[in-house]
N, C-alpha and C. Protein backbone atom coordinates (compact mmCIF):
# COMPACT_ATOMS: atom_id res chain seq x y z
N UNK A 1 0.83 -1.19 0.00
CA UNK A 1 0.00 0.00 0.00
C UNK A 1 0.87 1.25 0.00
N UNK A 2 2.23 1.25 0.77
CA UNK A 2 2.75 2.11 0.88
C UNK A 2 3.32 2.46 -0.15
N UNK A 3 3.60 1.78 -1.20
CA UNK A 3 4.36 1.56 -2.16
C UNK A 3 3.63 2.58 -3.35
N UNK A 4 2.33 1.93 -3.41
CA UNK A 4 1.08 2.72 -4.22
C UNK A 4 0.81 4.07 -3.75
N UNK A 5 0.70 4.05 -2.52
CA UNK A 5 0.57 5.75 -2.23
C UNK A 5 1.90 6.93 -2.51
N UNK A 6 2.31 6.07 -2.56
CA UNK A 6 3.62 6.75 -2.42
C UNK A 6 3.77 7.74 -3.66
N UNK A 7 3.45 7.30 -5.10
CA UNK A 7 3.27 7.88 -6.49
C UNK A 7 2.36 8.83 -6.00
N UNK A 8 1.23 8.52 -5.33
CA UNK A 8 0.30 9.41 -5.54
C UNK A 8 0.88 11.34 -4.69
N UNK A 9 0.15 11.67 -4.81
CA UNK A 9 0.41 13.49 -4.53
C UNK A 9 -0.25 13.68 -2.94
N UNK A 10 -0.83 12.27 -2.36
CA UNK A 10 -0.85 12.91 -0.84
C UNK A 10 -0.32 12.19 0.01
N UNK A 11 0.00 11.92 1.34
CA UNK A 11 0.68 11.54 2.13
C UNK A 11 0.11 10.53 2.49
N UNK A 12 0.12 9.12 2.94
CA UNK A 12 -0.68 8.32 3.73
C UNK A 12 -0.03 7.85 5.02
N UNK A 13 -0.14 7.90 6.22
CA UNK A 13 0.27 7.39 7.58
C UNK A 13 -1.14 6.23 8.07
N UNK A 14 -0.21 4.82 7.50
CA UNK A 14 -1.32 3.73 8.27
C UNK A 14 -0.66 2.89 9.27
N UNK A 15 -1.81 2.98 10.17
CA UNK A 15 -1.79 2.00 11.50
C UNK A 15 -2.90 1.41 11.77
N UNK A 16 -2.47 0.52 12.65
CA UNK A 16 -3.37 -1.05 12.68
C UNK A 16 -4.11 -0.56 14.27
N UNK A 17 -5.58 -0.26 14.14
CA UNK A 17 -5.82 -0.02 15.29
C UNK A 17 -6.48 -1.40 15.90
N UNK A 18 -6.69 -1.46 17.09
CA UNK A 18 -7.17 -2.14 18.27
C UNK A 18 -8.01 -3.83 17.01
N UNK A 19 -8.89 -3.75 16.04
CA UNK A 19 -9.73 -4.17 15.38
C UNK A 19 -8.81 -4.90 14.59
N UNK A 20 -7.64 -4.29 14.76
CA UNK A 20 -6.61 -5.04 13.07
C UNK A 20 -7.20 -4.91 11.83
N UNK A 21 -8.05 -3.50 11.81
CA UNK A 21 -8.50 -3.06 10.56
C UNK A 21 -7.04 -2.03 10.27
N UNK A 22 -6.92 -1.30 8.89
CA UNK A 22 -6.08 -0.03 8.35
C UNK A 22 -6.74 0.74 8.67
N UNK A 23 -6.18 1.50 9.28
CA UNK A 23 -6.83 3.30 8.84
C UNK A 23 -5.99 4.23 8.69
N UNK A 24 -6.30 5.00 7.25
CA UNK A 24 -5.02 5.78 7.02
C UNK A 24 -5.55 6.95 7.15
N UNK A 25 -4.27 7.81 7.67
CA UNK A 25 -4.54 9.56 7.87
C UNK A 25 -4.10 10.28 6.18
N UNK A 26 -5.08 10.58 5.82
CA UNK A 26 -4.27 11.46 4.81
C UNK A 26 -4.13 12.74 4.98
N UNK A 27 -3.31 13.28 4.69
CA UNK A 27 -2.49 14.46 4.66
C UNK A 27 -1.89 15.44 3.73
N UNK A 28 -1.93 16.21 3.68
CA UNK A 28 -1.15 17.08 2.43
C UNK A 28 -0.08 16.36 2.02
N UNK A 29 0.84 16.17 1.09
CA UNK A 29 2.06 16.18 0.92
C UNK A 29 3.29 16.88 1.17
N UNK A 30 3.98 16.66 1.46
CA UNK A 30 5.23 17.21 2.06
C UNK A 30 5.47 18.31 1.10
N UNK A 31 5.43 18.33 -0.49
CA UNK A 31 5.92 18.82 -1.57
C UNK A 31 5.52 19.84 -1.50
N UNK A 32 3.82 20.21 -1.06
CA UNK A 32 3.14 21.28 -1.47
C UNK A 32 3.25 22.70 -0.25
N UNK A 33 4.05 22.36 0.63
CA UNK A 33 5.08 23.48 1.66
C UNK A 33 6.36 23.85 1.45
N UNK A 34 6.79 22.90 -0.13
CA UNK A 34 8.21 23.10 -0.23
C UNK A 34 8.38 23.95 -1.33
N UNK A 35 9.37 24.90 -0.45
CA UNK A 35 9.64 25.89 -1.57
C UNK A 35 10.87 25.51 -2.88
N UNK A 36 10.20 25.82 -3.67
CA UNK A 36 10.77 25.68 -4.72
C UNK A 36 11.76 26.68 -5.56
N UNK A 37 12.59 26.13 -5.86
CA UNK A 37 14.43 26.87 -6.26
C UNK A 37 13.37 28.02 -7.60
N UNK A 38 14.00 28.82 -7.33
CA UNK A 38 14.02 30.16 -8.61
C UNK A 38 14.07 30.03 -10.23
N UNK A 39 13.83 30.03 -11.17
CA UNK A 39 14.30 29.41 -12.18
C UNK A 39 14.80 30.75 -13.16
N UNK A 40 15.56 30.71 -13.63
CA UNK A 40 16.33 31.58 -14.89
C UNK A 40 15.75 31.25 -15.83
N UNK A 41 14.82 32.24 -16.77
CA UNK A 41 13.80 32.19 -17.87
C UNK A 41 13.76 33.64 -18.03
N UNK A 42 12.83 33.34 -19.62
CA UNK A 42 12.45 34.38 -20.09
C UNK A 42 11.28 34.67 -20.59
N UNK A 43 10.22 35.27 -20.34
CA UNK A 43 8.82 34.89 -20.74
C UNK A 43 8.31 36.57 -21.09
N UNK A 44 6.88 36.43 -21.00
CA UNK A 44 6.20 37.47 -21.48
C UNK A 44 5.56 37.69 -20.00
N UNK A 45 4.72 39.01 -19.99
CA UNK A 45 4.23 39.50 -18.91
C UNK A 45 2.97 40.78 -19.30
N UNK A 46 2.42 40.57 -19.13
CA UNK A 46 1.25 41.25 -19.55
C UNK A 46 0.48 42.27 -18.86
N UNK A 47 0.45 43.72 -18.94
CA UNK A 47 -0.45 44.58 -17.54
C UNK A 47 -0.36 45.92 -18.45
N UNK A 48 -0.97 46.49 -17.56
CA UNK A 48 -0.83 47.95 -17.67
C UNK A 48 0.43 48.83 -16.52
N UNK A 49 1.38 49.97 -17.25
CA UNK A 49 2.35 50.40 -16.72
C UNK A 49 2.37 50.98 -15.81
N UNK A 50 2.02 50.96 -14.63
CA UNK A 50 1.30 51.63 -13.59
C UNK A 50 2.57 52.62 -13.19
N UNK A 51 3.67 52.47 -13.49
CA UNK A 51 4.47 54.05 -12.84
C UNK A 51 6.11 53.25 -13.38
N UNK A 52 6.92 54.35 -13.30
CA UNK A 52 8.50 53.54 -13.46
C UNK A 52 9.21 55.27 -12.74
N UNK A 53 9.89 54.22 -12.07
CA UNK A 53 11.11 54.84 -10.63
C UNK A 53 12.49 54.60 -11.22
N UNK A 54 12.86 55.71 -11.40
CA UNK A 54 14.32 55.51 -11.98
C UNK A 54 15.17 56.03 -10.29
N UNK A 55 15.97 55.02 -10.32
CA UNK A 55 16.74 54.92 -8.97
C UNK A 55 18.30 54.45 -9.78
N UNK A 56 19.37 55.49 -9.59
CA UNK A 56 20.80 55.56 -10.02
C UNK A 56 20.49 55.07 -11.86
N UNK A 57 21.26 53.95 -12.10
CA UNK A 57 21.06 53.61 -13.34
C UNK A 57 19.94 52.68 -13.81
N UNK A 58 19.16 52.61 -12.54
CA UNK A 58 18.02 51.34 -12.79
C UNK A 58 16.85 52.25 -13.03
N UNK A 59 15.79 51.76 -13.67
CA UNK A 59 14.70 52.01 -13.57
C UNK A 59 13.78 50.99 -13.24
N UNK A 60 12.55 51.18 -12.26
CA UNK A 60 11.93 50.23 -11.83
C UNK A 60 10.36 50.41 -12.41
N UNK A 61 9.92 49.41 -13.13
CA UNK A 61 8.56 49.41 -13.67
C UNK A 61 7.65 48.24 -13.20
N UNK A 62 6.61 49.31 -13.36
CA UNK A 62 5.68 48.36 -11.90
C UNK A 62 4.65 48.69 -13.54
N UNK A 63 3.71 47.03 -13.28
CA UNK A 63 3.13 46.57 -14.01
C UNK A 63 1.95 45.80 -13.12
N UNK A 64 0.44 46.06 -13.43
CA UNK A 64 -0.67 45.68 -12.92
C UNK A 64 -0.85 44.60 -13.91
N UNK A 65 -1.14 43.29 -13.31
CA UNK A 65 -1.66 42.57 -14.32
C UNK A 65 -2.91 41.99 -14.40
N UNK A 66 -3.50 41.29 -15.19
CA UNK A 66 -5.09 40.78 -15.23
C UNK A 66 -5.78 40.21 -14.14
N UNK A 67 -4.73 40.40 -12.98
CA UNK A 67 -5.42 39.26 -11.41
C UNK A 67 -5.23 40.64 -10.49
N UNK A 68 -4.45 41.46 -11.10
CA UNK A 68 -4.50 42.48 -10.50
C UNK A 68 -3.19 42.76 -9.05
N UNK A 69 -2.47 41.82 -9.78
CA UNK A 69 -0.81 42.21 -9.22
C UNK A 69 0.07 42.97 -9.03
N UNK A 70 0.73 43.93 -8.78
CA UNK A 70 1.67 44.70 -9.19
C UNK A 70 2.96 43.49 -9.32
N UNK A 71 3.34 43.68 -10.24
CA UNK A 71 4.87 43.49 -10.38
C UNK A 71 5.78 44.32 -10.72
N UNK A 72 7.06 44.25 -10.57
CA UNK A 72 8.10 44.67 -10.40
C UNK A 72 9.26 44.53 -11.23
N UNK A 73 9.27 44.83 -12.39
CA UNK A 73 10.51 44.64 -13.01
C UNK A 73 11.76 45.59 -13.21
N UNK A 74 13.13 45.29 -13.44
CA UNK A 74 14.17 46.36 -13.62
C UNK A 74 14.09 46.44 -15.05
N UNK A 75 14.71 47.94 -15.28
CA UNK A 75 14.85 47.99 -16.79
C UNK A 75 16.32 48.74 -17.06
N UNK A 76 17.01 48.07 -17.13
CA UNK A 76 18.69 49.06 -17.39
C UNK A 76 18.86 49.42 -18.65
N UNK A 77 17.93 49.99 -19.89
CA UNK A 77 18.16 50.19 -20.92
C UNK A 77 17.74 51.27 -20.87
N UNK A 78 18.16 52.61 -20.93
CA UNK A 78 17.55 54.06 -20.50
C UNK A 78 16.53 54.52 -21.88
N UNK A 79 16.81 53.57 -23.07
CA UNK A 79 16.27 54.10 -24.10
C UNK A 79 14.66 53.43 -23.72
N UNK A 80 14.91 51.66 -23.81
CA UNK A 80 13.78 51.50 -23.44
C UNK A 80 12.84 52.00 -22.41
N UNK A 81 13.30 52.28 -21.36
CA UNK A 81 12.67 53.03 -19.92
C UNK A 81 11.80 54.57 -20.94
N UNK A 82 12.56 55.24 -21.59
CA UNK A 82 11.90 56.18 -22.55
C UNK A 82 10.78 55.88 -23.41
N UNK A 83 11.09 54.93 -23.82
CA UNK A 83 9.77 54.53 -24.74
C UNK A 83 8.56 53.40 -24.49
N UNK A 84 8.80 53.25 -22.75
CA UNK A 84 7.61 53.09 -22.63
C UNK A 84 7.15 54.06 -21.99
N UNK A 85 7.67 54.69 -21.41
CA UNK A 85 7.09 55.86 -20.48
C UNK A 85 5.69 56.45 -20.70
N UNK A 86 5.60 56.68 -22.15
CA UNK A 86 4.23 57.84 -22.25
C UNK A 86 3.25 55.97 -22.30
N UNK A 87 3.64 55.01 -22.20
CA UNK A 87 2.17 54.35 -22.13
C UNK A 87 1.87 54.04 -20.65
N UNK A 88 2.16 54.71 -19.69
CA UNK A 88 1.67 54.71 -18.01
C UNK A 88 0.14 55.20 -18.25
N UNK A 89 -0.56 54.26 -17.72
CA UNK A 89 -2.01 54.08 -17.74
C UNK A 89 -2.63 54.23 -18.94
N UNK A 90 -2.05 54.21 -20.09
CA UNK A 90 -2.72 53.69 -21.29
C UNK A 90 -2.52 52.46 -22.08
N UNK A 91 -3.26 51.65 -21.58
CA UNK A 91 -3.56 50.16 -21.78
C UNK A 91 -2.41 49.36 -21.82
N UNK A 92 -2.87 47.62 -22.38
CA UNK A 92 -1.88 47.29 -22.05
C UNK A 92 -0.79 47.06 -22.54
N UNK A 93 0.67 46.02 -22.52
CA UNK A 93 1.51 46.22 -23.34
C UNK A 93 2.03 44.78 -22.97
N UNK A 94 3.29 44.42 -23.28
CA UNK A 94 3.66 43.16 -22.94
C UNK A 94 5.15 42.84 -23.27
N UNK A 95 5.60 43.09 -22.53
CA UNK A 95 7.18 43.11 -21.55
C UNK A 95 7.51 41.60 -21.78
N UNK A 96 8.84 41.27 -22.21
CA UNK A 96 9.23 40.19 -22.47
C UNK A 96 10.65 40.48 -21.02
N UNK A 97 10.38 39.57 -20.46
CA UNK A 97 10.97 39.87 -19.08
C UNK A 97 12.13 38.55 -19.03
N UNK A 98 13.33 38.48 -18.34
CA UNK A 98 14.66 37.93 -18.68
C UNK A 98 14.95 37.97 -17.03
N UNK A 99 14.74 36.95 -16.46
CA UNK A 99 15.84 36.90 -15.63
C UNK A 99 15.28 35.60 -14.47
N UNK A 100 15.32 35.63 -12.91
CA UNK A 100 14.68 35.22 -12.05
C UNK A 100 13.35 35.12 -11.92
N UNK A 101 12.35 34.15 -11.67
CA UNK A 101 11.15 34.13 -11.91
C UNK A 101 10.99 33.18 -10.63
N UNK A 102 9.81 33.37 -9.38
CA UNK A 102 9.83 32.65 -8.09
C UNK A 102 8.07 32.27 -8.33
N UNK A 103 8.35 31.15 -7.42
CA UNK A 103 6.85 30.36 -7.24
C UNK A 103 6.31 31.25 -5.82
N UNK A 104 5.00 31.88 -6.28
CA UNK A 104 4.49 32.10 -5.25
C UNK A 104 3.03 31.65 -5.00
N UNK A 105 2.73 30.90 -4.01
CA UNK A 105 1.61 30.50 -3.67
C UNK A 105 0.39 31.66 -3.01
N UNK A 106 -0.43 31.63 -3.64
CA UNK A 106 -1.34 31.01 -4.79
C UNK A 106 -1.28 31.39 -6.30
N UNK A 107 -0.32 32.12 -6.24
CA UNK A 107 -0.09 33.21 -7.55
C UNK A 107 0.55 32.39 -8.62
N UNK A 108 1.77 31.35 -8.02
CA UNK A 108 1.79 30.70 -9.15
C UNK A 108 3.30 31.52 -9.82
N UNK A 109 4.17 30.92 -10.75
CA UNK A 109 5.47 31.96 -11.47
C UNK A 109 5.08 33.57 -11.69
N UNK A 110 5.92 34.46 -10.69
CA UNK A 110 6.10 35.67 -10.94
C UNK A 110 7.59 35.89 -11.24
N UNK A 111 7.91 37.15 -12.09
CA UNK A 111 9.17 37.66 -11.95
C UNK A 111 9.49 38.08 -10.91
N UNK A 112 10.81 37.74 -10.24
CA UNK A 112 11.09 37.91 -9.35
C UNK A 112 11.66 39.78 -8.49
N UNK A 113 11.17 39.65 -8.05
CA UNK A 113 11.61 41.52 -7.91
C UNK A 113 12.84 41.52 -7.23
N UNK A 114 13.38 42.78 -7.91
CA UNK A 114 14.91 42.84 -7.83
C UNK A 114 15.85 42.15 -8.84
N UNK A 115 15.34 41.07 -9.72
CA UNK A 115 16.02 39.83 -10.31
C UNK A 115 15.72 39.77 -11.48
N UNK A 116 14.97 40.86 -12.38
CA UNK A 116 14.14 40.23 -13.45
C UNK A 116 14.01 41.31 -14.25
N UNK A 117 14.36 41.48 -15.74
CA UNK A 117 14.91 42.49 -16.33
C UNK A 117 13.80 42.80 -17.35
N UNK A 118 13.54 43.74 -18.06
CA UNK A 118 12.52 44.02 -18.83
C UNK A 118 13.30 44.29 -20.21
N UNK A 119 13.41 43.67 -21.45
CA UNK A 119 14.40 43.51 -22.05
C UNK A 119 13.71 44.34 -23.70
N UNK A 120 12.50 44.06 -23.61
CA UNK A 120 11.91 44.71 -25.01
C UNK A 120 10.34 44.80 -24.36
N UNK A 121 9.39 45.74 -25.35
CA UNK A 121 7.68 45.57 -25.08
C UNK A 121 6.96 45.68 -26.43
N UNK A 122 5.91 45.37 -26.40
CA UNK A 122 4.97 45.96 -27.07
C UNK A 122 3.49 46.26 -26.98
N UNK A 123 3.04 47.23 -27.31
CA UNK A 123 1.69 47.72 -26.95
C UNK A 123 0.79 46.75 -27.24
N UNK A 124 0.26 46.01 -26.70
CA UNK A 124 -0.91 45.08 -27.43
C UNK A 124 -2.50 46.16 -27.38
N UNK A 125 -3.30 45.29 -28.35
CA UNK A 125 -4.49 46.18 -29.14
C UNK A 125 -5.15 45.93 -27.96
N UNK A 126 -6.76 47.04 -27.71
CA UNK A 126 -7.13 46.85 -26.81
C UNK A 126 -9.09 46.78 -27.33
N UNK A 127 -9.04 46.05 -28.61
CA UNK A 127 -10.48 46.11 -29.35
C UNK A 127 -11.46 45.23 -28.84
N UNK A 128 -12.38 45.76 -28.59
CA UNK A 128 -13.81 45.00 -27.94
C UNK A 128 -13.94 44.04 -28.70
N UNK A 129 -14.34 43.04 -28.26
CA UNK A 129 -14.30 41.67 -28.73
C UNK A 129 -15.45 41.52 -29.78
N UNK A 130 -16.76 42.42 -29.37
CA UNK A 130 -17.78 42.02 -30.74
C UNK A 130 -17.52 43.50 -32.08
N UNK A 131 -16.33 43.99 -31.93
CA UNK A 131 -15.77 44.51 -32.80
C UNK A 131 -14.88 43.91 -33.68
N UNK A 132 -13.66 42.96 -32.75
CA UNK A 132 -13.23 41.80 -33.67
C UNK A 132 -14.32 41.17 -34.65
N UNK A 133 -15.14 40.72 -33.70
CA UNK A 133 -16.27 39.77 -34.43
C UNK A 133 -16.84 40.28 -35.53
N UNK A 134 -17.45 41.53 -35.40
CA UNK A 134 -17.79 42.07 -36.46
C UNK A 134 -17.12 41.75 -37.70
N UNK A 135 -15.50 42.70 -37.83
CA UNK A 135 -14.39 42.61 -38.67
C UNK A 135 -14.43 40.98 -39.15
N UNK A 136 -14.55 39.70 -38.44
CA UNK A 136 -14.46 38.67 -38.86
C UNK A 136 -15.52 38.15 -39.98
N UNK A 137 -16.49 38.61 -39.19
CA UNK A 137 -17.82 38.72 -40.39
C UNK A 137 -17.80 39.07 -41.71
N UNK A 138 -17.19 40.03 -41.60
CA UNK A 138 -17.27 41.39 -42.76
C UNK A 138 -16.47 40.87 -43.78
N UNK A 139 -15.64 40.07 -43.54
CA UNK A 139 -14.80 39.29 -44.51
C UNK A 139 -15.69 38.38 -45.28
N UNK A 140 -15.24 39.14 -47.02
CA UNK A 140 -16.50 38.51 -47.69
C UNK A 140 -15.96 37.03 -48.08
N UNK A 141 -14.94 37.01 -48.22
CA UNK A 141 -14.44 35.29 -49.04
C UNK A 141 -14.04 34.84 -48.64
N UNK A 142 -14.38 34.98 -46.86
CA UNK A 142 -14.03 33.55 -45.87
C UNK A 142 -14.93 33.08 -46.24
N UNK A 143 -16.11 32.25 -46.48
CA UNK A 143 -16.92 31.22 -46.85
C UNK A 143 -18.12 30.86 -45.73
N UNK A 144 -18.07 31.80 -44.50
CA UNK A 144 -18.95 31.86 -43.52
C UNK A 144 -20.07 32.63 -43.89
N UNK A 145 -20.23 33.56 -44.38
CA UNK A 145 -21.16 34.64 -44.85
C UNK A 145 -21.66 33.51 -46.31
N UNK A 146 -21.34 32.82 -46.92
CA UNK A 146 -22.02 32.25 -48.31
C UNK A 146 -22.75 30.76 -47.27
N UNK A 147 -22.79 30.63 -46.40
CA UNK A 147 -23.55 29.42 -46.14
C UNK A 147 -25.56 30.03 -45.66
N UNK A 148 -26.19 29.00 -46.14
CA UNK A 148 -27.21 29.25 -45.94
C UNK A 148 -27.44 29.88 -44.17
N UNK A 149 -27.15 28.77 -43.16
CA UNK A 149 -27.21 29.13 -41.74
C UNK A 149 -25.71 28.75 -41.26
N UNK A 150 -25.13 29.84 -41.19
CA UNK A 150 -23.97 29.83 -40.67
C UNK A 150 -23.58 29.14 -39.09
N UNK A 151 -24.95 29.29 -38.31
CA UNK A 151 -24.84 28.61 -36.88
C UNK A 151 -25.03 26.86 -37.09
N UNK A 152 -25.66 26.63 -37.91
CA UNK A 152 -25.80 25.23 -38.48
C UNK A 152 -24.88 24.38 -38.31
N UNK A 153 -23.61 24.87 -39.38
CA UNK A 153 -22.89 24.35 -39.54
C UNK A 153 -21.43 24.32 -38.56
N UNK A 154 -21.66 25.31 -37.75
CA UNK A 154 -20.76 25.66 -36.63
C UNK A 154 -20.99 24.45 -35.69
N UNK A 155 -22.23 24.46 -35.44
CA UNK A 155 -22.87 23.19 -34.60
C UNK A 155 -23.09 21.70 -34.94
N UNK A 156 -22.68 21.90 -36.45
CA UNK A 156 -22.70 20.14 -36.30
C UNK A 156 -21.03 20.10 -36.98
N UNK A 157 -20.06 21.11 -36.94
CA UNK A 157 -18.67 20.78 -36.38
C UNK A 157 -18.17 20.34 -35.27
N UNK A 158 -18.63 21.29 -34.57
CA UNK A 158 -18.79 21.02 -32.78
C UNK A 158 -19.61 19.33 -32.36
N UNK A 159 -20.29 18.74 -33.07
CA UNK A 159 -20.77 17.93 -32.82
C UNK A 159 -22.10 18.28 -32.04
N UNK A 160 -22.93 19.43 -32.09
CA UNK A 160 -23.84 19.70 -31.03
C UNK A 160 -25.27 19.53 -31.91
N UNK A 161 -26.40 19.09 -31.14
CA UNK A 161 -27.58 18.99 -32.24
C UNK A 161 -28.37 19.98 -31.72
């Protein structure tokens, strides 16, 4: 038994009570209190520029993101620190970030502050979604607009009746 639990993701402690039946305690796993080492990566990061602190040669840019985080990244490129500047509180953008990245519970991989460099960005679009849709529509020789019932056939792709 111990052997089998053991793969699994929770803890089992069995003892033989009074009856000489099992009864096992389950328990969290040991794993899910253990902190986990830092990792060196490079990913994307997504928010709005909520302010940047230039301190000696660093500049520090703080970024709100969709859960509503602040993060913290350095930026040692004085040009880049310039050209994001005028987008502070105008929408969002997306920071390709280089360096230390830490597990934080419940949050899950953040860049690590103090550790984590902001290396390039770009403004991403900020278009209402049944405006996309529209535009998708409007496209005459995608082949969606020439079908008799366009929901029809959406639905018996999907498999739905």
């Amino acid at each position: 038994m111990d052997k089998v639990i053991g793969d699994d993701r929770g803890h089992v402690q069995s003892n033989p009570d009074t009856d000489k039946q099992m009864v096992a305690n389950l328990s969290e796993g040991l794993y899910v209190d253990e902190v986990l080492p830092d990792i060196r990566t490079s990913a994307d990061v997504d928010g709005v520029v909520t302010r940047l602190v230039v301190c000696d040669e660093i500049t520090h840019l703080y970024l709100r993101d969709y859960r509503d985080r602040e993060l913290k990244l350095l930026v040692s490129d004085s040009t880049l620190a310039c050209d994001i500047a005028p987008h502070i509180q105008d929408g969002l953008v997306r920071v390709v970030a280089d360096g230390y990245w830490q597990r934080l519970k419940p949050y899950g991989w953040l860049p690590k502050q103090g550790a984590c460099y902001a290396r390039s960005f770009v403004v991403l679009k900020t278009t209402p979604l049944a405006q996309i849709l529209d535009e998708f529509t409007a496209i005459a020789a995608d082949g969606w607009n020439a079908l008799d019932d366009p929901m029809a056939a959406w639905k018996k792709l999907r498999g739905c009746k």
